[in-house]
C-alpha atoms as a PDB file:
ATOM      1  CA  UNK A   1     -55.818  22.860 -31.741  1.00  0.00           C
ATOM      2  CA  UNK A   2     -54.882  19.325 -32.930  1.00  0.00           C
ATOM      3  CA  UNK A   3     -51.264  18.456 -32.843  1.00  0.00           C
ATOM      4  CA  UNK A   4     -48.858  15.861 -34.752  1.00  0.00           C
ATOM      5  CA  UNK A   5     -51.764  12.882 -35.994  1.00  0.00           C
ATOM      6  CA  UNK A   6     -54.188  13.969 -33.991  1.00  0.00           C
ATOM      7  CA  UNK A   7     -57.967  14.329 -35.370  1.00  0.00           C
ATOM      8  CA  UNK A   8     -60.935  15.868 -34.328  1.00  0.00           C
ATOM      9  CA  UNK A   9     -61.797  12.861 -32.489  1.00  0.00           C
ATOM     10  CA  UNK A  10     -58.746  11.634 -30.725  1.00  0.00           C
ATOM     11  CA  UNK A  11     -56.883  14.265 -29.147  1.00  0.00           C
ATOM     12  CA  UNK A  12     -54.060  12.807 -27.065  1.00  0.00           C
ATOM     13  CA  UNK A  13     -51.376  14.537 -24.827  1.00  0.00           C
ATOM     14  CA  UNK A  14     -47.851  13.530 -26.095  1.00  0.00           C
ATOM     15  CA  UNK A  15     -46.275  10.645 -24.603  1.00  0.00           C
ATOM     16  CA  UNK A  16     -42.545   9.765 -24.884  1.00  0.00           C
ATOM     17  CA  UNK A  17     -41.700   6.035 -23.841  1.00  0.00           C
ATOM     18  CA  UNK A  18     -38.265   4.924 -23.400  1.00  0.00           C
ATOM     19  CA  UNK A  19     -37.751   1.331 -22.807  1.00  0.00           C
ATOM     20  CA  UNK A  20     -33.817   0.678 -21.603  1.00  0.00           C
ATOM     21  CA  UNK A  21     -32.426  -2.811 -21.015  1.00  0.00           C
ATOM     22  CA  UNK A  22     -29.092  -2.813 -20.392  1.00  0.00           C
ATOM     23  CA  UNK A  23     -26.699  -4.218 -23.534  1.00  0.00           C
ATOM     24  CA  UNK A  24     -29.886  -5.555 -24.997  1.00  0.00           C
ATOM     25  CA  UNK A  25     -32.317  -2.747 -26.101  1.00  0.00           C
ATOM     26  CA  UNK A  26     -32.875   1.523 -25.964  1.00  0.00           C
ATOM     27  CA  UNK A  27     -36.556   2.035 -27.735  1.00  0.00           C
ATOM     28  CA  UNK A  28     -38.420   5.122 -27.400  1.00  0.00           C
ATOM     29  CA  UNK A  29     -41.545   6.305 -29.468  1.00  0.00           C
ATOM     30  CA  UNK A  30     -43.480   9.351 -29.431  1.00  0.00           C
ATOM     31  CA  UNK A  31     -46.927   8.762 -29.336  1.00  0.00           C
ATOM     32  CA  UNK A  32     -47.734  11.515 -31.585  1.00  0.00           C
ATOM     33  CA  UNK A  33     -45.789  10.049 -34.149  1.00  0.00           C
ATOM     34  CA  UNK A  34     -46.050   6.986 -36.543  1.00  0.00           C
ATOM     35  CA  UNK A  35     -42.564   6.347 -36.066  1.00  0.00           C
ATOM     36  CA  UNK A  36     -40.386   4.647 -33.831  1.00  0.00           C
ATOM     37  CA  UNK A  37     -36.440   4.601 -33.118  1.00  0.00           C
ATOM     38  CA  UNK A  38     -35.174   1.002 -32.717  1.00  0.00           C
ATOM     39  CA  UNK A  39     -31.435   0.547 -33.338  1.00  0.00           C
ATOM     40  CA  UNK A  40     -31.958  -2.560 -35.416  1.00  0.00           C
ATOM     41  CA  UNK A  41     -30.015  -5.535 -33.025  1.00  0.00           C
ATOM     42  CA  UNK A  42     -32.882  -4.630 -30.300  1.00  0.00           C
ATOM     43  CA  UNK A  43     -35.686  -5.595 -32.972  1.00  0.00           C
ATOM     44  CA  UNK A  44     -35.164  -9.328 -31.998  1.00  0.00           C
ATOM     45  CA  UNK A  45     -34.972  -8.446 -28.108  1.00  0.00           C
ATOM     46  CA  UNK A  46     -38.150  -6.055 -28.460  1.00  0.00           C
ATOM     47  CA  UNK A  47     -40.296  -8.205 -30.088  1.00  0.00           C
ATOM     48  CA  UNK A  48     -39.162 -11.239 -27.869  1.00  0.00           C
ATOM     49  CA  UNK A  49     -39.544  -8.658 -24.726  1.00  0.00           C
ATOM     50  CA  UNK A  50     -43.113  -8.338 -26.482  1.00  0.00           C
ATOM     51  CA  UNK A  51     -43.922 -11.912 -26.859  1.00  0.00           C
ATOM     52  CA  UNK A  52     -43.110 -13.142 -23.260  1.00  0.00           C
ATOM     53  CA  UNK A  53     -45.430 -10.498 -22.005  1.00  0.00           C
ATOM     54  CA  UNK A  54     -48.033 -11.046 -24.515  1.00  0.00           C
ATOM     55  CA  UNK A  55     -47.538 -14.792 -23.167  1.00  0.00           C
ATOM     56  CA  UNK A  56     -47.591 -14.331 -19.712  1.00  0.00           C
ATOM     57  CA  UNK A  57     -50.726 -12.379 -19.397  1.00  0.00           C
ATOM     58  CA  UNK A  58     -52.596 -14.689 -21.848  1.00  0.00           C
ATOM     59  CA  UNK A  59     -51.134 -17.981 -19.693  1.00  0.00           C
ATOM     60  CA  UNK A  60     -52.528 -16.163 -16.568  1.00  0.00           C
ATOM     61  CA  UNK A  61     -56.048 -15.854 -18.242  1.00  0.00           C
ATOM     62  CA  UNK A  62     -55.818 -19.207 -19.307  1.00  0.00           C
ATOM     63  CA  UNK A  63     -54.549 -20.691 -16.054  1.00  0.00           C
ATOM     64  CA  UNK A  64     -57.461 -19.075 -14.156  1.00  0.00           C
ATOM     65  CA  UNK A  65     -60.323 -19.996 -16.076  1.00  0.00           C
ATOM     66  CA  UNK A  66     -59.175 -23.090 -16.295  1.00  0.00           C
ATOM     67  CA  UNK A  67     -58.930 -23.411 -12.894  1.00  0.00           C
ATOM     68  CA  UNK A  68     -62.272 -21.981 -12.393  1.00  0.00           C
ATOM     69  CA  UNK A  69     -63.530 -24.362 -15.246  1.00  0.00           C
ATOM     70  CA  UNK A  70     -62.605 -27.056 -12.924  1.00  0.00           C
ATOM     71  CA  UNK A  71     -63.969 -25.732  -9.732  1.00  0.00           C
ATOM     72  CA  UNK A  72     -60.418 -25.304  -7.680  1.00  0.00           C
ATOM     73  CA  UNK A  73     -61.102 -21.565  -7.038  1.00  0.00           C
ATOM     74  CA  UNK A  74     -64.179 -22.620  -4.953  1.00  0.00           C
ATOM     75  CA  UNK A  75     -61.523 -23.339  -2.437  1.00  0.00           C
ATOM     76  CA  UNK A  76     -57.754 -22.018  -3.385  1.00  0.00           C
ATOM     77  CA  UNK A  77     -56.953 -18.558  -4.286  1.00  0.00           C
ATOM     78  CA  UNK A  78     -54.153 -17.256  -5.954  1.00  0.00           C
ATOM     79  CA  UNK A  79     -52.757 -15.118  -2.833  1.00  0.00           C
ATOM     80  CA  UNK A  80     -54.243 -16.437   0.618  1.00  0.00           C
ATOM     81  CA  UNK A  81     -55.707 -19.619   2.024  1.00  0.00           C
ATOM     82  CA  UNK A  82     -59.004 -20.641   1.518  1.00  0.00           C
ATOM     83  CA  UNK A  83     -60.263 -24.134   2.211  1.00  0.00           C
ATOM     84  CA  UNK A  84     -57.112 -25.023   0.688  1.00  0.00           C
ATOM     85  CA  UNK A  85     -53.429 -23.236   0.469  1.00  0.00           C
ATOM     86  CA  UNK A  86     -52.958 -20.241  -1.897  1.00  0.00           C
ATOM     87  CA  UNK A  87     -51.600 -21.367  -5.445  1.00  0.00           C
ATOM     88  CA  UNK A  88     -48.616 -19.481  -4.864  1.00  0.00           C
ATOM     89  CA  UNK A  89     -48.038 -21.104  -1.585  1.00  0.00           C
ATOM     90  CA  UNK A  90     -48.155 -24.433  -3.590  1.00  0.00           C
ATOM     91  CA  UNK A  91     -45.728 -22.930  -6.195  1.00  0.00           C
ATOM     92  CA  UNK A  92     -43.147 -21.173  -3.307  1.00  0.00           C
ATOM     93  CA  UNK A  93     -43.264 -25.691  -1.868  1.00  0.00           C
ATOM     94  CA  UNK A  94     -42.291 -27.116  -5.190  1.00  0.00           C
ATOM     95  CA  UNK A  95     -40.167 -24.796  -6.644  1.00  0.00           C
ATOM     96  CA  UNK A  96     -37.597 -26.071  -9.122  1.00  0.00           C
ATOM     97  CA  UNK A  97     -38.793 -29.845  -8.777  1.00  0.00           C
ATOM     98  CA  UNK A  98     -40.255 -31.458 -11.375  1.00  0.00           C
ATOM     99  CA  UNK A  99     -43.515 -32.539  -9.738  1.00  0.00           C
ATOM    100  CA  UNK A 100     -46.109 -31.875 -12.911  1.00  0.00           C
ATOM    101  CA  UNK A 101     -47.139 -35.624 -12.599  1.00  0.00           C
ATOM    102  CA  UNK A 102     -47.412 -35.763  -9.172  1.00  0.00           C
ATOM    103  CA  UNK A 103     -49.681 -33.089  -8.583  1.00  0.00           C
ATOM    104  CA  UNK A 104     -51.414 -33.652 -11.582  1.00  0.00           C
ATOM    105  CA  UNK A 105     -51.831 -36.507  -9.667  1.00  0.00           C
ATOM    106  CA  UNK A 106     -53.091 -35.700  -6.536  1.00  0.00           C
ATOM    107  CA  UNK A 107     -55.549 -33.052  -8.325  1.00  0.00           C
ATOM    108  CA  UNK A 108     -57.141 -35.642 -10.070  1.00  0.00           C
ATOM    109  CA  UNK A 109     -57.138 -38.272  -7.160  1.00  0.00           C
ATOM    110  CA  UNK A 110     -57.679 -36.113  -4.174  1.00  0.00           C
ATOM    111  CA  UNK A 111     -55.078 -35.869  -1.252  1.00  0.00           C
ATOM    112  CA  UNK A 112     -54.838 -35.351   2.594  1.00  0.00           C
ATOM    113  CA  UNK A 113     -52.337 -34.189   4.985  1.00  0.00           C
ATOM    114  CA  UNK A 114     -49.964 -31.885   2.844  1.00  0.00           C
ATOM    115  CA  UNK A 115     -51.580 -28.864   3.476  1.00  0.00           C
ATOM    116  CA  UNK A 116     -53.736 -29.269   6.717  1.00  0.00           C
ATOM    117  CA  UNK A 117     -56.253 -31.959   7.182  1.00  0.00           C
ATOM    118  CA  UNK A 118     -58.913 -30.731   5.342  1.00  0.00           C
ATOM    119  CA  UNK A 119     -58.872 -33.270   2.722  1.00  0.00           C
ATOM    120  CA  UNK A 120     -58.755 -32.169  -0.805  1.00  0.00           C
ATOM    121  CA  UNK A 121     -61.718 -34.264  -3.115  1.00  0.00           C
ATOM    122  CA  UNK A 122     -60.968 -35.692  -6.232  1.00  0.00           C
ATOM    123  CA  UNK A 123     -61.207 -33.935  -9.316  1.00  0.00           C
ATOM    124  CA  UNK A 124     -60.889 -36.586 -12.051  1.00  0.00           C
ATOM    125  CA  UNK A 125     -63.458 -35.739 -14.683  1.00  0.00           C
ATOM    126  CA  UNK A 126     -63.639 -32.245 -14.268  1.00  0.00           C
ATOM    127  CA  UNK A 127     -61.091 -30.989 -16.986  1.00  0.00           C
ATOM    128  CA  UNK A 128     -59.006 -33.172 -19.732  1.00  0.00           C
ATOM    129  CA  UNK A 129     -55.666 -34.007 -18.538  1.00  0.00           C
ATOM    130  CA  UNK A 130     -53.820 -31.118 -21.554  1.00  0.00           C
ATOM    131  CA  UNK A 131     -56.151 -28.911 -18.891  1.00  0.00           C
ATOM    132  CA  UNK A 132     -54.941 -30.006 -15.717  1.00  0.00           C
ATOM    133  CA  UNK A 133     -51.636 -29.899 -17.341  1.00  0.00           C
ATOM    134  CA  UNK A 134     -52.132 -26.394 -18.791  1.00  0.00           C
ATOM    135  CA  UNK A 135     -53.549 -25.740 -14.326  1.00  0.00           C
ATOM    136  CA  UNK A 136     -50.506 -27.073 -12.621  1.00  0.00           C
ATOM    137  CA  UNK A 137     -48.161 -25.321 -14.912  1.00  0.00           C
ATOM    138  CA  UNK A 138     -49.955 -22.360 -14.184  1.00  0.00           C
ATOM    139  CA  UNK A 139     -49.711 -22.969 -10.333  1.00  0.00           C
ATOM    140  CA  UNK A 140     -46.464 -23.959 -10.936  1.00  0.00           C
ATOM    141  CA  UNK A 141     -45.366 -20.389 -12.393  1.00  0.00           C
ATOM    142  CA  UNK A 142     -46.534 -18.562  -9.873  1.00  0.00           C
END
């Protein structure tokens, strides 16, 4: 038996997701249906809600190739030590200071001392600075 928009070739169990922020948005949709309910002032906070997780997954995507590209996951993970500390380690140190140049910085220059003394190499050369940028903001938003 198909039900609601079903076809022969995709049959799916009904689904009902409710999405409830409070003061800001109530969606819910029925996946069997081509309709949604949206009270209209939650549009803006839906497809903002949306965006920033759109955003956020493609940022983390970015921020890890990148940082592959430029060979920092041969010793730093994301979430334990390595060689050197965990990116979020470096990201719980510097939170809320403004230290994009700095580390920028030390990526490109090399560095010893901060995190052990293992020295970090230098890694001028390896990505264009908009990349490192686009690295240590990603680091930085762990």
């Amino acid at each position: 038996m198909l039900v609601g928009d079903a076809d022969f070739c995709h049959q799916t169990p009904a689904l009902t997701i409710r999405i409830l922020l409070p003061n800001t948005l109530d969606f819910m949709m029925n996946t069997q249906s081509k309709y949604a309910w949206l009270a209209m002032p939650g549009l803006t906070s839906l497809l903002f809600i949306a965006a920033l997780g759109l955003t956020s997954q493609a940022a983390w995507a970015d921020g890890t190739a990148l940082a592959d590209k430029g060979g920092c996951l041969a010793c730093h993970n994301v979430d334990s030590r390595k060689v050197g500390p965990a990116f979020k380690d470096v990201a719980a140190k510097y939170k809320g200071q403004d230290v994009q140049a700095t580390l920028i910085e030390k990526i490109k220059t090399g560095g010893r001392g901060n995190w052990g003394v293992l020295p970090m190499p230098p890694n001028a050369g390896k990505l264009s600075d908009d990349e490192f940028k686009e690295v240590v903001q990603w680091i930085t938003s762990l």
